[in-house]
N, C-alpha and C. Protein backbone atom coordinates (compact mmCIF):
# COMPACT_ATOMS: atom_id res chain seq x y z
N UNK A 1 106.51 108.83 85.62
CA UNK A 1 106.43 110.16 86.20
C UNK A 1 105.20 110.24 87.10
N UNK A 2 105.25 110.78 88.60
CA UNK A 2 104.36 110.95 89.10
C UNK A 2 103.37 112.08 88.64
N UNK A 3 102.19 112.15 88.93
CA UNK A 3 101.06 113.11 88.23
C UNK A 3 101.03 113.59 90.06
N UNK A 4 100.00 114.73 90.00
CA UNK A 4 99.83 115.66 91.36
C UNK A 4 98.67 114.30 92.15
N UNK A 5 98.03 113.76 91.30
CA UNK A 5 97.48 112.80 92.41
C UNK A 5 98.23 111.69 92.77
N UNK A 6 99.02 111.09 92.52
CA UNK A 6 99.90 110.56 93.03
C UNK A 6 100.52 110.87 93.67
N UNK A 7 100.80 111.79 93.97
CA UNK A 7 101.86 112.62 95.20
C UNK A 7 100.64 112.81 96.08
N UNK A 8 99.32 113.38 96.09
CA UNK A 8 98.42 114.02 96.99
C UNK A 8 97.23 112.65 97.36
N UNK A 9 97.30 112.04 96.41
CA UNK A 9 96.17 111.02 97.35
C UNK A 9 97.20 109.27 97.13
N UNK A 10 97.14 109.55 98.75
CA UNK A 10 97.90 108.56 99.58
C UNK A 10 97.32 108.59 100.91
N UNK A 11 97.41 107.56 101.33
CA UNK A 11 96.82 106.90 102.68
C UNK A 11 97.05 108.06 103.70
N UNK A 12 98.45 108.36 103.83
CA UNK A 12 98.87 109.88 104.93
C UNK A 12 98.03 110.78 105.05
N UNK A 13 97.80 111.32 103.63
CA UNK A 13 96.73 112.53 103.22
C UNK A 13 95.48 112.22 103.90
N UNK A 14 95.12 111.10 103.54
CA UNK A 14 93.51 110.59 104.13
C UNK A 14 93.79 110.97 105.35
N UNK A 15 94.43 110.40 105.96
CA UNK A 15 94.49 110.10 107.44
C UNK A 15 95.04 111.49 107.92
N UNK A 16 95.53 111.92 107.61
CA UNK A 16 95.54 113.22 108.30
C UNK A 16 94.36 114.62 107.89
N UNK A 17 93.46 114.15 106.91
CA UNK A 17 92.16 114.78 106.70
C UNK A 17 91.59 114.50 108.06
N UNK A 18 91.36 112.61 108.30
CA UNK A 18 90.11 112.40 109.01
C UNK A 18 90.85 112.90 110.45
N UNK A 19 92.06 112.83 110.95
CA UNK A 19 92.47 113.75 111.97
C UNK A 19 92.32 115.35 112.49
N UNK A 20 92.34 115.85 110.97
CA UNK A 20 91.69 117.42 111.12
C UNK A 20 89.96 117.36 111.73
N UNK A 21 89.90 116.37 111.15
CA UNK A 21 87.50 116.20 111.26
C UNK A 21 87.83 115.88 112.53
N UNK A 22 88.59 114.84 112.93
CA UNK A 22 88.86 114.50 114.83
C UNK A 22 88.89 115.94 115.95
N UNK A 23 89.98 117.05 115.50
CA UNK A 23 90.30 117.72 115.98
C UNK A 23 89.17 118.85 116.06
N UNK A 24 88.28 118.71 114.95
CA UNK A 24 87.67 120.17 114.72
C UNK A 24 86.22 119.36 115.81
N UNK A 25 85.92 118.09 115.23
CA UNK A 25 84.44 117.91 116.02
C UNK A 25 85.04 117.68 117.51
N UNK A 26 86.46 117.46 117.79
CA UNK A 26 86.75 117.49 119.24
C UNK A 26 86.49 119.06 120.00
N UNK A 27 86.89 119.85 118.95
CA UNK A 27 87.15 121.28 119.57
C UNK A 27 85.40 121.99 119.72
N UNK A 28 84.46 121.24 118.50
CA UNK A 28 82.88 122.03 118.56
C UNK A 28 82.64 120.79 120.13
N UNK A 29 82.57 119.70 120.33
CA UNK A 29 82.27 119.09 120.87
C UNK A 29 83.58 118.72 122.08
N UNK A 30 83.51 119.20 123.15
CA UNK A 30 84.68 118.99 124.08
C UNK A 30 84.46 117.46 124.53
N UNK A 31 85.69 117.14 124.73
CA UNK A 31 85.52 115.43 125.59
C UNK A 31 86.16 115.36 126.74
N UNK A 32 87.02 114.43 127.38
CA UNK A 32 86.79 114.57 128.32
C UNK A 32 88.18 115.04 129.29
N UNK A 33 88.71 115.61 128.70
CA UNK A 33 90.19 116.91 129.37
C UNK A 33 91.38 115.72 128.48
N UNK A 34 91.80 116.02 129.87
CA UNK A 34 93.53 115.49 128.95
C UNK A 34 93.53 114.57 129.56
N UNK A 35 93.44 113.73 130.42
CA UNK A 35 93.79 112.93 130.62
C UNK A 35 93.79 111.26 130.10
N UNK A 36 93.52 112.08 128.60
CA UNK A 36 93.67 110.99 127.50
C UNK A 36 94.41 111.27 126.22
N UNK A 37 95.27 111.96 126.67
CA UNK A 37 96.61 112.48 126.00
C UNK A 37 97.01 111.09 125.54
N UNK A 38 98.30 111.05 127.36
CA UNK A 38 99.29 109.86 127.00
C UNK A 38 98.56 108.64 126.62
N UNK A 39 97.56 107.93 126.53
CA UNK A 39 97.05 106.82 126.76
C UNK A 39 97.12 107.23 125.05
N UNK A 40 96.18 108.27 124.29
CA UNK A 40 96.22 108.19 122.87
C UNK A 40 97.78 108.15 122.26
N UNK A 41 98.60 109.26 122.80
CA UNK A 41 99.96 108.69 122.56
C UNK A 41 100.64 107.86 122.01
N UNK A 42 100.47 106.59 122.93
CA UNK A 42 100.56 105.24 123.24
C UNK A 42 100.00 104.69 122.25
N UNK A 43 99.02 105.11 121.94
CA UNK A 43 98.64 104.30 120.73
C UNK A 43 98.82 105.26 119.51
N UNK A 44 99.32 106.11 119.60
CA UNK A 44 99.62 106.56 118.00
C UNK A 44 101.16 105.97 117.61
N UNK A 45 101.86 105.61 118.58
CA UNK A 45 103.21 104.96 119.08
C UNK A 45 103.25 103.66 118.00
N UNK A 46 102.32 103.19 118.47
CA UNK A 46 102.36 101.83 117.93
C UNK A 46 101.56 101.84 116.38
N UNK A 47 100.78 102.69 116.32
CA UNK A 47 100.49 102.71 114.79
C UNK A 47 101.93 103.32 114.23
N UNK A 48 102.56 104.13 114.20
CA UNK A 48 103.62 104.66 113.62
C UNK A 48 104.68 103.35 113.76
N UNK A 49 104.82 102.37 114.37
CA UNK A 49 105.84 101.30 114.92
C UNK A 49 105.43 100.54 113.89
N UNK A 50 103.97 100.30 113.91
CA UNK A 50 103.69 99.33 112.53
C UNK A 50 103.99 99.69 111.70
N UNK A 51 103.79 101.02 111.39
CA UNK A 51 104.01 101.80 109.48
C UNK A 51 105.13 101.53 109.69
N UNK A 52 106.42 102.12 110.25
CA UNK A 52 107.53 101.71 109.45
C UNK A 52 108.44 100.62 109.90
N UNK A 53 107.56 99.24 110.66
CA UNK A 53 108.23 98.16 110.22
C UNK A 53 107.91 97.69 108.69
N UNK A 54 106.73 97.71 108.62
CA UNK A 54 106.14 97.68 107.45
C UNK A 54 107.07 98.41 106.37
N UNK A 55 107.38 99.30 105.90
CA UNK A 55 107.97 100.17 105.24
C UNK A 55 109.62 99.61 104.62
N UNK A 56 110.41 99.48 105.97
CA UNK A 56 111.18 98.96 106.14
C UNK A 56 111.59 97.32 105.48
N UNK A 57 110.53 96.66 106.05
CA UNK A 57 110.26 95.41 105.09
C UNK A 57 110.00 95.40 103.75
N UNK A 58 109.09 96.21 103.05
CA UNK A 58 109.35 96.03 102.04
C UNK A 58 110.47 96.82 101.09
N UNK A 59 111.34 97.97 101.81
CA UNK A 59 112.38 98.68 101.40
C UNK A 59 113.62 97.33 101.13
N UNK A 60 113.05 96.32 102.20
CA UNK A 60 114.42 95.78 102.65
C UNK A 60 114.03 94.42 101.06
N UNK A 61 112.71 94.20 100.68
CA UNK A 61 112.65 93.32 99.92
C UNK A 61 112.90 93.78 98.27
N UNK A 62 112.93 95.10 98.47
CA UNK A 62 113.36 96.27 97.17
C UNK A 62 112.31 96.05 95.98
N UNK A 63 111.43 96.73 96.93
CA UNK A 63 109.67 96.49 96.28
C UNK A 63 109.20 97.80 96.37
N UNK A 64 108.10 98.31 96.17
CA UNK A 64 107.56 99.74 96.20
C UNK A 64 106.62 99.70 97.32
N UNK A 65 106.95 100.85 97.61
CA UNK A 65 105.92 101.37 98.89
C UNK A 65 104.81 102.49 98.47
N UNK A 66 105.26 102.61 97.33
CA UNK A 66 103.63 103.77 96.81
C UNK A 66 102.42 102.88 96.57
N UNK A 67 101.33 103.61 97.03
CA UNK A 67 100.41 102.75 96.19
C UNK A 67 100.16 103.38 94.97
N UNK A 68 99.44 102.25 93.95
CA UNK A 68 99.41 102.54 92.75
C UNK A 68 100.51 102.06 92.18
N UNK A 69 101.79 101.41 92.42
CA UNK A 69 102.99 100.93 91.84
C UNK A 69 103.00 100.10 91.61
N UNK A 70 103.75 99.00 90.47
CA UNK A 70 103.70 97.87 89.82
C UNK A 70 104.88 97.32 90.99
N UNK A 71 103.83 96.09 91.54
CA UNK A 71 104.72 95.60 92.93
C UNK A 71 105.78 94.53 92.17
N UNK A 72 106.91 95.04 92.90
CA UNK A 72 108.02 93.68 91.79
C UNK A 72 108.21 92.37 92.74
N UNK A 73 107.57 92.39 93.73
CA UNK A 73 107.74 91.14 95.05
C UNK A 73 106.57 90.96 95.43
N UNK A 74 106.27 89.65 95.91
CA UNK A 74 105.20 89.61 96.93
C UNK A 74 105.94 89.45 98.70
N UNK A 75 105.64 90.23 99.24
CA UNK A 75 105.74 90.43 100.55
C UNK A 75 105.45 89.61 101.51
N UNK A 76 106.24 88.56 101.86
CA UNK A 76 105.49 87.94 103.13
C UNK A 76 105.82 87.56 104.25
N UNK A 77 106.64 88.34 104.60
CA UNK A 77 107.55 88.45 105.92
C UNK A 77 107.02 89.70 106.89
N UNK A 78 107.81 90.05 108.09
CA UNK A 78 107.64 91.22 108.72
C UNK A 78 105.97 91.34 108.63
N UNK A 79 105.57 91.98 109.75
CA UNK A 79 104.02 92.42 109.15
C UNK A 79 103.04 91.78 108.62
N UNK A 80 103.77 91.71 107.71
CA UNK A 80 103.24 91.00 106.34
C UNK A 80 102.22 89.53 106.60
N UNK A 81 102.80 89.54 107.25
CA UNK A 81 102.99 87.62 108.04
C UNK A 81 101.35 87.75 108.87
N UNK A 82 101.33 88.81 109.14
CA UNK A 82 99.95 89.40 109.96
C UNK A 82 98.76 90.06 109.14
N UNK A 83 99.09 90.86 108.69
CA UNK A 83 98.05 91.80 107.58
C UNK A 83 98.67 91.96 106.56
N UNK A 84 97.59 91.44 105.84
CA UNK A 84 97.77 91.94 104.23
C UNK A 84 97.97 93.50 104.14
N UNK A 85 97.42 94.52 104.95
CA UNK A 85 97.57 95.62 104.75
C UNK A 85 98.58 96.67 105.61
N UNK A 86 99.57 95.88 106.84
CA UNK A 86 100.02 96.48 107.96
C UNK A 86 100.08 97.99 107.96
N UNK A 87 100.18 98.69 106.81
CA UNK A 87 100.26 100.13 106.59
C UNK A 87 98.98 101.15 106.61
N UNK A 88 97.83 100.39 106.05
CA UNK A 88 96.79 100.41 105.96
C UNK A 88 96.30 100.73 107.48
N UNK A 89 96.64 99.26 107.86
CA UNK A 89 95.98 99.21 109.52
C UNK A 89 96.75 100.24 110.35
N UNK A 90 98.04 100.84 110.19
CA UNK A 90 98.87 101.47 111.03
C UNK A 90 97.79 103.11 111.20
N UNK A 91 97.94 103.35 109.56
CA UNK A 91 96.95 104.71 109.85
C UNK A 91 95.63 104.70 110.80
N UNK A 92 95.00 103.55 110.32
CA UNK A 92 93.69 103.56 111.46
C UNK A 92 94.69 103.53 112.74
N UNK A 93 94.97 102.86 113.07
CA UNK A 93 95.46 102.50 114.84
C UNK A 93 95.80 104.48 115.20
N UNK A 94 96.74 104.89 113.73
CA UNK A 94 97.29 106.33 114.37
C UNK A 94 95.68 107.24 114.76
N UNK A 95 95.15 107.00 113.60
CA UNK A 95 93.96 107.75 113.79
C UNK A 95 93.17 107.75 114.85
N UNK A 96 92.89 106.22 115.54
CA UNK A 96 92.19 105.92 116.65
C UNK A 96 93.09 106.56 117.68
N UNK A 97 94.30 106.92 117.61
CA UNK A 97 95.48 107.13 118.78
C UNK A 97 94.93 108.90 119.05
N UNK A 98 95.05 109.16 117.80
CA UNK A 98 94.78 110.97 117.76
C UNK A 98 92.95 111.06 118.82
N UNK A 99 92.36 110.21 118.06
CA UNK A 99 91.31 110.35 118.71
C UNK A 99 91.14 110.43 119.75
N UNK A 100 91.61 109.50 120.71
CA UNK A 100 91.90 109.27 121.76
C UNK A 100 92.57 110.78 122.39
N UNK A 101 93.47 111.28 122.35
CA UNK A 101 94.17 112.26 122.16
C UNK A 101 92.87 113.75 122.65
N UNK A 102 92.42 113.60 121.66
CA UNK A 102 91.52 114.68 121.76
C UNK A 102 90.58 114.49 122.49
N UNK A 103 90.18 113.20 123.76
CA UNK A 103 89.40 113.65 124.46
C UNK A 103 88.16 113.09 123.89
N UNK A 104 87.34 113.91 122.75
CA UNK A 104 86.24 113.05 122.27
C UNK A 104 86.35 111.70 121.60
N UNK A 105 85.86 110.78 122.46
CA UNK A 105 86.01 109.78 122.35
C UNK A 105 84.94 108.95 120.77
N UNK A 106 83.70 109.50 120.54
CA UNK A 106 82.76 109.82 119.45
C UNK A 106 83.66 109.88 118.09
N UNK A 107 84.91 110.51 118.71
CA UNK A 107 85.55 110.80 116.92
C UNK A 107 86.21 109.75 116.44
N UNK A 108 86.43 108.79 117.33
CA UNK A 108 86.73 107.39 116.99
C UNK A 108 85.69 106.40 115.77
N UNK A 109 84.83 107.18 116.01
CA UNK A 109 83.50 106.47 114.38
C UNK A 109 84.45 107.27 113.59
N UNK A 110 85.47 107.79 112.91
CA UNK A 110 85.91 107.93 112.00
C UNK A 110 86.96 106.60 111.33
N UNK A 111 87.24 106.16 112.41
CA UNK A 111 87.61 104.81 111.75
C UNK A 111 87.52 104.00 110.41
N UNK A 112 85.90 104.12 110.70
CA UNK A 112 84.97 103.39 110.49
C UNK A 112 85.08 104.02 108.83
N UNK A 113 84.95 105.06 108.04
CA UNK A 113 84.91 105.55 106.64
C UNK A 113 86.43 105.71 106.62
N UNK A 114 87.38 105.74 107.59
CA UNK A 114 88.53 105.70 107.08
C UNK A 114 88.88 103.90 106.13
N UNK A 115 88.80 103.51 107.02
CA UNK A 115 88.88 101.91 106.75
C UNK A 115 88.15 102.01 105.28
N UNK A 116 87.33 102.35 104.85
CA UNK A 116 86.45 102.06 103.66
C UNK A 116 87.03 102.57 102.86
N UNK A 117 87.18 103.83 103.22
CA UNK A 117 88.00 104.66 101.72
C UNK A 117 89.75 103.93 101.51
N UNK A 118 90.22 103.55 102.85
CA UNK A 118 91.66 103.08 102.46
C UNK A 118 91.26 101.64 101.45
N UNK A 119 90.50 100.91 101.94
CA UNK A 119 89.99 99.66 101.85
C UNK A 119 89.42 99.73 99.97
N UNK A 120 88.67 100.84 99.17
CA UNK A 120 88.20 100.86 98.26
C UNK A 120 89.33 101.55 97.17
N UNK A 121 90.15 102.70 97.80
CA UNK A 121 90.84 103.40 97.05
C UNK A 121 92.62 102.72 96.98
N UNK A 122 92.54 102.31 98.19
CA UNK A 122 93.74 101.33 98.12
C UNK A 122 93.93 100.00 97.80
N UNK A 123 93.46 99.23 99.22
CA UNK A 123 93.76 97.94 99.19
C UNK A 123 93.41 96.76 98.04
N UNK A 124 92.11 97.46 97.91
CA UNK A 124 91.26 96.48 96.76
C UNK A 124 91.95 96.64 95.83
N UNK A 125 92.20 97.63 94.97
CA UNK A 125 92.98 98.27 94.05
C UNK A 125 94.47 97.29 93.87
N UNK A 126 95.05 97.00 94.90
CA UNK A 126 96.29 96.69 95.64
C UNK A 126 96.34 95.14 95.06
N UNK A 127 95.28 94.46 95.89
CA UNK A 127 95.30 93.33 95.74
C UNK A 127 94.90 92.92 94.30
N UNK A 128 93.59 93.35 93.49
CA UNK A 128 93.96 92.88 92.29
C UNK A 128 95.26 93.03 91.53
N UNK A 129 95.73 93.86 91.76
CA UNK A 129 97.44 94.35 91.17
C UNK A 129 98.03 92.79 91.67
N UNK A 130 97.95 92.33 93.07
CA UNK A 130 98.61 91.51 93.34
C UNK A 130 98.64 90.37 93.04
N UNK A 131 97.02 90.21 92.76
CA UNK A 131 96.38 88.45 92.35
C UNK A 131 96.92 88.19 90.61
N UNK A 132 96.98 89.83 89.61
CA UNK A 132 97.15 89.25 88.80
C UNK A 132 98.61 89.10 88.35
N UNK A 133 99.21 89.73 89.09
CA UNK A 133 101.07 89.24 89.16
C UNK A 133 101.53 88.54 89.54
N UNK A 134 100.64 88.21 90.63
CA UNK A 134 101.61 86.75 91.24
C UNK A 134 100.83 85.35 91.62
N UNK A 135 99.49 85.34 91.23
CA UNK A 135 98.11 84.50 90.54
C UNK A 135 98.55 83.54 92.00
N UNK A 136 98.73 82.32 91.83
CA UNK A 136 98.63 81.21 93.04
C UNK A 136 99.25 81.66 94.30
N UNK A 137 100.23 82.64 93.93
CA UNK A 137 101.15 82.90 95.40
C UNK A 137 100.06 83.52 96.12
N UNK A 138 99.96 84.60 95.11
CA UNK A 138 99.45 85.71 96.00
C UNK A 138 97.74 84.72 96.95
N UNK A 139 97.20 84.33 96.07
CA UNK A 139 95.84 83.31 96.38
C UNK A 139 96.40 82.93 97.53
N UNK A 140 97.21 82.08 97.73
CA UNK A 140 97.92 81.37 99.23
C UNK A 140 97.53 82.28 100.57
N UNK A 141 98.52 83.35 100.36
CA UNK A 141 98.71 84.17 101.05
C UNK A 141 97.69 84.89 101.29
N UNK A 142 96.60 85.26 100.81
CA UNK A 142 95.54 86.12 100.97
C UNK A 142 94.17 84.82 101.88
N UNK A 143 94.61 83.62 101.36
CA UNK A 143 93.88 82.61 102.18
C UNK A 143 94.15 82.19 103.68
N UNK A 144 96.30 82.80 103.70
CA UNK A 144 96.18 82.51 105.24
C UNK A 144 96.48 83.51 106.01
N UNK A 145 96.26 84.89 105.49
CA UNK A 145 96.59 86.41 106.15
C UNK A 145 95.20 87.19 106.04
N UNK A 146 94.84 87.60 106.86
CA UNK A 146 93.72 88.63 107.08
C UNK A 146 94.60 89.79 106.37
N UNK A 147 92.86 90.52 106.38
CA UNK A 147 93.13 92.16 104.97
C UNK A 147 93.48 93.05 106.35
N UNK A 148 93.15 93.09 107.44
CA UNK A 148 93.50 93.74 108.55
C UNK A 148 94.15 93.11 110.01
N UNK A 149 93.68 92.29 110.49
CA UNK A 149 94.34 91.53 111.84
C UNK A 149 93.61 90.25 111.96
């Protein structure tokens, strides 16, 4: 049974916190008009392209996509093949995209504590789950895949 933090703290949630902090220090602090709309766009495009190839792949390997879930596969296709975390990295890329977006370019140091908190509250979390279920595989794979790119 899910509990209310399991439903409420997930990577989305984060990332659309540190997007509100984007929007609000964009709006006290103006940047530089719009004409960094489409260009952020463009890159929120491709963070969302990563999340749900990512997603997709492991739907398609009939594994869990929550974090916090007892993983029944190790993943190493799609994505996968690239970052240990492709979902992980997708939110930053969206986040850097929004940033972009808004003009202040400064709100892009949010990255930077996003990455940490996904990185401490997730991934780490993630990967011991992973090392101790699937012990040599997972070792392999974490030796020839970066935690981000």
């Amino acid at each position: 049974m899910n509990t209310l933090r399991d439903i409420i703290d997930i990577p989305p949630v984060w990332t659309l916190l540190a997007m509100a902090g984007a929007y609000g220090i964009a709006d006290v602090f103006p940047g530089f008009g719009s004409g960094t709309v489409a260009p952020g766009i463009a890159i929120m495009v491709v963070g969302f392209t990563i999340a749900i190839w990512a997603v997709v792949t492991l739907m398609n390997a009939q594994t869990s996509v929550m974090p916090r879930a007892k993983p029944s596969l190790l993943v190493r296709a799609g994505p996968y093949r690239y970052s240990r975390h492709p979902i992980y990295l997708a939110d930053l890329v969206i986040l850097g995209g929004w940033c972009v977006v808004t003009g202040q370019l400064a709100t892009l140091l949010l990255i930077f504590p996003l990455g940490w908190l996904l990185y401490r509250r997730f991934a780490k979390p993630e990967e011991e789950r992973l090392e101790r279920r699937f012990g040599h595989g997972y070792r392999a794979w974490h030796a020839e895949t970066p935690r981000w790119l």
